[in-house]
N, C-alpha and C. Protein backbone atom coordinates (compact mmCIF):
# COMPACT_ATOMS: atom_id res chain seq x y z
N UNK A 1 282.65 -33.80 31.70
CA UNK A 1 283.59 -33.11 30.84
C UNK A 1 282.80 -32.21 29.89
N UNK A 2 283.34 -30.85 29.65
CA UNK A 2 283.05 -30.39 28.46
C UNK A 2 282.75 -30.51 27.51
N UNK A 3 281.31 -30.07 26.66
CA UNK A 3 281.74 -30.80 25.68
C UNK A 3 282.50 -30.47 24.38
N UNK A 4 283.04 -29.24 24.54
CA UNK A 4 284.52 -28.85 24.03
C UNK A 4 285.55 -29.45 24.00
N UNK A 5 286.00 -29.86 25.03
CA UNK A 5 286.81 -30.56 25.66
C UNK A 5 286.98 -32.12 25.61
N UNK A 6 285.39 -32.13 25.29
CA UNK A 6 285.88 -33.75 24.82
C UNK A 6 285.51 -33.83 23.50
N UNK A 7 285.26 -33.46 22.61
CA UNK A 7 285.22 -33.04 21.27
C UNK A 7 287.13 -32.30 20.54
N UNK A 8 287.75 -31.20 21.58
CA UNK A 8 288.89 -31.63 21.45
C UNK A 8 289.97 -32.97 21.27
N UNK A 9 289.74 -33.59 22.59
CA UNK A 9 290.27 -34.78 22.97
C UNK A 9 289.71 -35.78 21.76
N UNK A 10 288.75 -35.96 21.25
CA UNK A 10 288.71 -36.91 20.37
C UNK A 10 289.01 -36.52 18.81
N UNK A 11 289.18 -35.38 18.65
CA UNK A 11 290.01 -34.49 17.46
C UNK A 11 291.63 -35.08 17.46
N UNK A 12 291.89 -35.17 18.80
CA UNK A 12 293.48 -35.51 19.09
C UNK A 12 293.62 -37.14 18.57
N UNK A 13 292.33 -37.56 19.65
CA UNK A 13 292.73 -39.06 19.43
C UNK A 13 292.64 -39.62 17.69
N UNK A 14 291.42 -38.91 17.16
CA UNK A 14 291.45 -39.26 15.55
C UNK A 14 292.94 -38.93 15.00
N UNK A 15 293.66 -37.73 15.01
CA UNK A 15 294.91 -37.50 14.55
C UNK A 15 295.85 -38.29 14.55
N UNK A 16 296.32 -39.20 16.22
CA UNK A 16 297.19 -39.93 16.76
C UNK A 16 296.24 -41.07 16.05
N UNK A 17 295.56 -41.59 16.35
CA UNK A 17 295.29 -42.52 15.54
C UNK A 17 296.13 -42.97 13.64
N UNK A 18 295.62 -41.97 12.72
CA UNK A 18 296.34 -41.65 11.68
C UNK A 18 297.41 -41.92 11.52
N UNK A 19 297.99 -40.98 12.54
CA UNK A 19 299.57 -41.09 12.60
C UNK A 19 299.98 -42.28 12.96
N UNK A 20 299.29 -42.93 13.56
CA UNK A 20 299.82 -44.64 14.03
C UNK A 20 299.29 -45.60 12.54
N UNK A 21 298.35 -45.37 12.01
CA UNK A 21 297.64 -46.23 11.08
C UNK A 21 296.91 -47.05 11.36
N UNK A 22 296.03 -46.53 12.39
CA UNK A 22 294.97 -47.10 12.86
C UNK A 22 293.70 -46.44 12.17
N UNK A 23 292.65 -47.31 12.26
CA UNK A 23 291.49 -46.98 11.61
C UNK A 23 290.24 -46.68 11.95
N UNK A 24 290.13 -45.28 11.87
CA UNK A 24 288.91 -44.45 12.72
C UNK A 24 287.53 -44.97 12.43
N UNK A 25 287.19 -46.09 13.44
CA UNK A 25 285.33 -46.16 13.30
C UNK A 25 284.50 -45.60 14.21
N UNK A 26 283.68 -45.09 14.36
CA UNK A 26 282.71 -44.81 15.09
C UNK A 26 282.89 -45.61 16.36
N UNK A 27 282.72 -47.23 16.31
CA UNK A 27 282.64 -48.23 17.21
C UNK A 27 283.92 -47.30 18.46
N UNK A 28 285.21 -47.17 17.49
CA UNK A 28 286.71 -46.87 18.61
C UNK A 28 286.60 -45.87 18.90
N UNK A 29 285.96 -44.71 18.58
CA UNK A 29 285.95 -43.53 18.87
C UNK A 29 285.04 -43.28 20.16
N UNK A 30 283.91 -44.54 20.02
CA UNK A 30 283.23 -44.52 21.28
C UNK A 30 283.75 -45.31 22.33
N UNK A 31 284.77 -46.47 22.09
CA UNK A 31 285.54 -46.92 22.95
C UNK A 31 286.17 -45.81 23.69
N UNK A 32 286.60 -45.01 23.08
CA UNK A 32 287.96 -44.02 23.45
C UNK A 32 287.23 -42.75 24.45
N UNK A 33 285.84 -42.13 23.87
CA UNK A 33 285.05 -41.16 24.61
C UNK A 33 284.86 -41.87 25.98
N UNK A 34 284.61 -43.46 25.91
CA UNK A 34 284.11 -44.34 27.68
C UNK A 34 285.06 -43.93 27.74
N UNK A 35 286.43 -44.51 27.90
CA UNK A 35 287.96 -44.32 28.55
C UNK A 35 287.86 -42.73 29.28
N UNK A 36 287.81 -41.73 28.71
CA UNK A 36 287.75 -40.50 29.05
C UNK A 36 286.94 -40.15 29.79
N UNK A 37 285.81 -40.71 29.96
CA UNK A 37 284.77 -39.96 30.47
C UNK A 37 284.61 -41.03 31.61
N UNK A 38 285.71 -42.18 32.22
CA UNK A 38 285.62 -43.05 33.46
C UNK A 38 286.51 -42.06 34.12
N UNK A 39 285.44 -42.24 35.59
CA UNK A 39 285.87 -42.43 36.41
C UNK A 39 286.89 -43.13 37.24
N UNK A 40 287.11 -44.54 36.55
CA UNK A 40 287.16 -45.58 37.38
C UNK A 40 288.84 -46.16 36.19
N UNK A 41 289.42 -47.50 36.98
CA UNK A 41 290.14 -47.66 35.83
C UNK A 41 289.24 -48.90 35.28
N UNK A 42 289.80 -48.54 33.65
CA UNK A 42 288.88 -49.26 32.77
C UNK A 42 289.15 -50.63 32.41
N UNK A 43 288.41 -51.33 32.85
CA UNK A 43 287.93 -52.95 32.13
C UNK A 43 287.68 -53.25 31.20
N UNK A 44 287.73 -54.04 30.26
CA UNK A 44 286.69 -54.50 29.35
C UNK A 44 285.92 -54.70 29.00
N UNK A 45 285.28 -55.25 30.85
CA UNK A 45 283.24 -55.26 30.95
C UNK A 45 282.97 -53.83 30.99
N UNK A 46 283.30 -53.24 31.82
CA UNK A 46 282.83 -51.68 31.84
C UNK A 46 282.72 -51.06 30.59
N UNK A 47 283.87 -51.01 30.23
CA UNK A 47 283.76 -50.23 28.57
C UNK A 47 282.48 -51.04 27.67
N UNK A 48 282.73 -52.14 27.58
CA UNK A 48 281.52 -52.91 27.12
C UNK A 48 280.29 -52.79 27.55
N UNK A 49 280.07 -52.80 29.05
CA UNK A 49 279.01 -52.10 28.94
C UNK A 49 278.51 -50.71 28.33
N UNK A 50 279.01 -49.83 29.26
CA UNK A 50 278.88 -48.62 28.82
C UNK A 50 278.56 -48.43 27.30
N UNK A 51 279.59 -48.94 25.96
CA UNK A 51 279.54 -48.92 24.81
C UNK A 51 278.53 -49.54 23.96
N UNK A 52 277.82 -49.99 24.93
CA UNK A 52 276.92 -51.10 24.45
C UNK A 52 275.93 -50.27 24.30
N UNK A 53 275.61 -49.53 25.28
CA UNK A 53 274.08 -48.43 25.46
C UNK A 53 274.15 -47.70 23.89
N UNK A 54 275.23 -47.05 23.44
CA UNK A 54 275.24 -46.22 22.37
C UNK A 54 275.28 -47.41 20.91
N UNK A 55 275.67 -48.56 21.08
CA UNK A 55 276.35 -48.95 20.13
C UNK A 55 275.66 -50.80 20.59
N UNK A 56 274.41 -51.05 20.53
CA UNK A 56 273.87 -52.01 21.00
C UNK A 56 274.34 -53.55 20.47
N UNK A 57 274.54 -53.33 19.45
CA UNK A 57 275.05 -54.70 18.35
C UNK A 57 276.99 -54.57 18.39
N UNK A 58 277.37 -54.12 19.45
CA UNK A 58 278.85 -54.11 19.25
C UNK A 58 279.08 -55.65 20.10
N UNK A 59 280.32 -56.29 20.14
CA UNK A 59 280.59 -57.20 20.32
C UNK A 59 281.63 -57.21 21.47
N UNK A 60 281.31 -57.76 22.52
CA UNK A 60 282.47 -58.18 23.88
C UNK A 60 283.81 -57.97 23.03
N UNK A 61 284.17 -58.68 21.87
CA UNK A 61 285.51 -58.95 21.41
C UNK A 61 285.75 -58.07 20.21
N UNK A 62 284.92 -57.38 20.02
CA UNK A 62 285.50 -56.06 19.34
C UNK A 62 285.75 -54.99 20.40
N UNK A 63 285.22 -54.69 21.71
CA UNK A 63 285.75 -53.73 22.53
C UNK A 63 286.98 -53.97 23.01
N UNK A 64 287.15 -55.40 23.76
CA UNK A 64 288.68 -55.98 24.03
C UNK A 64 289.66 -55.36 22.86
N UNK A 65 289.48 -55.99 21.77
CA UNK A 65 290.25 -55.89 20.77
C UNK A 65 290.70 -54.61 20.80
N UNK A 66 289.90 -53.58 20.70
CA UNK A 66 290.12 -52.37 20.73
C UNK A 66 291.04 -51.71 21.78
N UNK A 67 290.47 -51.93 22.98
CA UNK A 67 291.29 -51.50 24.08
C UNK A 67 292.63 -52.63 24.04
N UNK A 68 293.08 -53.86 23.50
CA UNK A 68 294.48 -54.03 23.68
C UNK A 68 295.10 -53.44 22.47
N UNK A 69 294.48 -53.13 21.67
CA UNK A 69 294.59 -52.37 19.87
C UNK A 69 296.09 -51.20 20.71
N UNK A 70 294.77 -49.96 21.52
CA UNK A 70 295.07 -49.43 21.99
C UNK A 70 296.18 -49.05 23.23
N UNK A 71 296.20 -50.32 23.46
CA UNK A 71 297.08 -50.42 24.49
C UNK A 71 298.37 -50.74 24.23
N UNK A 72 298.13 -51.25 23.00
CA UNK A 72 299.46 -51.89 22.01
C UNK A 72 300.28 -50.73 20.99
N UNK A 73 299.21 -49.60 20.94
CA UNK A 73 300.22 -48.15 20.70
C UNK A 73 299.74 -47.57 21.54
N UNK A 74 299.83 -47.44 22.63
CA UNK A 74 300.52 -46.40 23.50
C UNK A 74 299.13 -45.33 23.51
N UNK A 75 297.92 -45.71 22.49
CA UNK A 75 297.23 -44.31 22.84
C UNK A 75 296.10 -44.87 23.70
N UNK A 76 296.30 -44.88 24.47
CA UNK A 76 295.83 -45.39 25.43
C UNK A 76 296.03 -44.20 26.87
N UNK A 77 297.04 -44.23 26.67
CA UNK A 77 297.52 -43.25 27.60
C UNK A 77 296.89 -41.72 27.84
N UNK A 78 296.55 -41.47 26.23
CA UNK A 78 295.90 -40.28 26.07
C UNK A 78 294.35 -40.29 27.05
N UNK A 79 294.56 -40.00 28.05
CA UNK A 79 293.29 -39.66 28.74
C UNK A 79 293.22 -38.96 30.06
N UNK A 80 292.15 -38.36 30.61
CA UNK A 80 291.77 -37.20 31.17
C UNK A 80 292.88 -36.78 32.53
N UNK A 81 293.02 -35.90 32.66
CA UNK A 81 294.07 -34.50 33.21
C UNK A 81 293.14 -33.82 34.08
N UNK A 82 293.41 -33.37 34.88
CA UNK A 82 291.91 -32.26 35.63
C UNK A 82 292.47 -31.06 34.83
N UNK A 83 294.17 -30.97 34.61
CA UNK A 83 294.19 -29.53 34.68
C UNK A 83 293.49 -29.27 32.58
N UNK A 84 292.85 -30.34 32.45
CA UNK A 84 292.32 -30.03 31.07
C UNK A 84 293.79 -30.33 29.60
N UNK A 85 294.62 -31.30 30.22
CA UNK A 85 295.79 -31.70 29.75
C UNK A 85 295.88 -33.10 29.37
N UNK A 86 296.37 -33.61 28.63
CA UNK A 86 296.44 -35.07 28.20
C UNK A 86 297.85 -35.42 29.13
N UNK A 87 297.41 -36.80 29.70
CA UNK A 87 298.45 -37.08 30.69
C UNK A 87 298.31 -39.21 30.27
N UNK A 88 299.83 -39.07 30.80
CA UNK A 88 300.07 -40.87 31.02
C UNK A 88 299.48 -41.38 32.16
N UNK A 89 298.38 -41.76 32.66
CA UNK A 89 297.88 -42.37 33.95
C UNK A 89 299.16 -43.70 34.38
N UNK A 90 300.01 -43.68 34.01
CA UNK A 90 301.13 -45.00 34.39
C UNK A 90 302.31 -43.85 35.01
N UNK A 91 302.27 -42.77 34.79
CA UNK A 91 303.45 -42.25 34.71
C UNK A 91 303.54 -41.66 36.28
């Protein structure tokens, strides 16, 4: 991905975040960049791994947390489009 494009996308996700009253850390923001930048559909180990490389002292149960955080409003959904669009992967 771009890195416009994903520097957009995480401009969005900080906003929607806000607007929900969720609370922007570094830790979720790098949760949220893995999500986007898989390939694959996302796990808990995966994201955990992956998040781990940038973020070495993060915790199995703070990434979970995060991704059902996320899953529990809906922004979750916010992730990658080819045509460069935010789309529902359920939909």
């Amino acid at each position: 991905m771009h890195p416009s494009e994903l520097h957009r996308r995480e401009q969005l996700f900080v906003k929607t975040c806000h607007q929900r009253g969720l609370k922007i850390t570094p830790q979720r923001v790098a949760i949220y960049r893995a999500l986007i930048e898989s390939n694959q559909h996302p796990t808990a180990d995966g994201m955990y791994r992956k998040v781990k490389t940038t973020y070495p002292h993060i915790s199995f149960d703070t990434v979970n947390r995060t991704l059902l955080t996320l899953a529990g409003t809906e922004i979750h959904h916010f992730w990658k489009d080819t045509t460069g669009g935010l789309t529902n992967p359920d939909a």
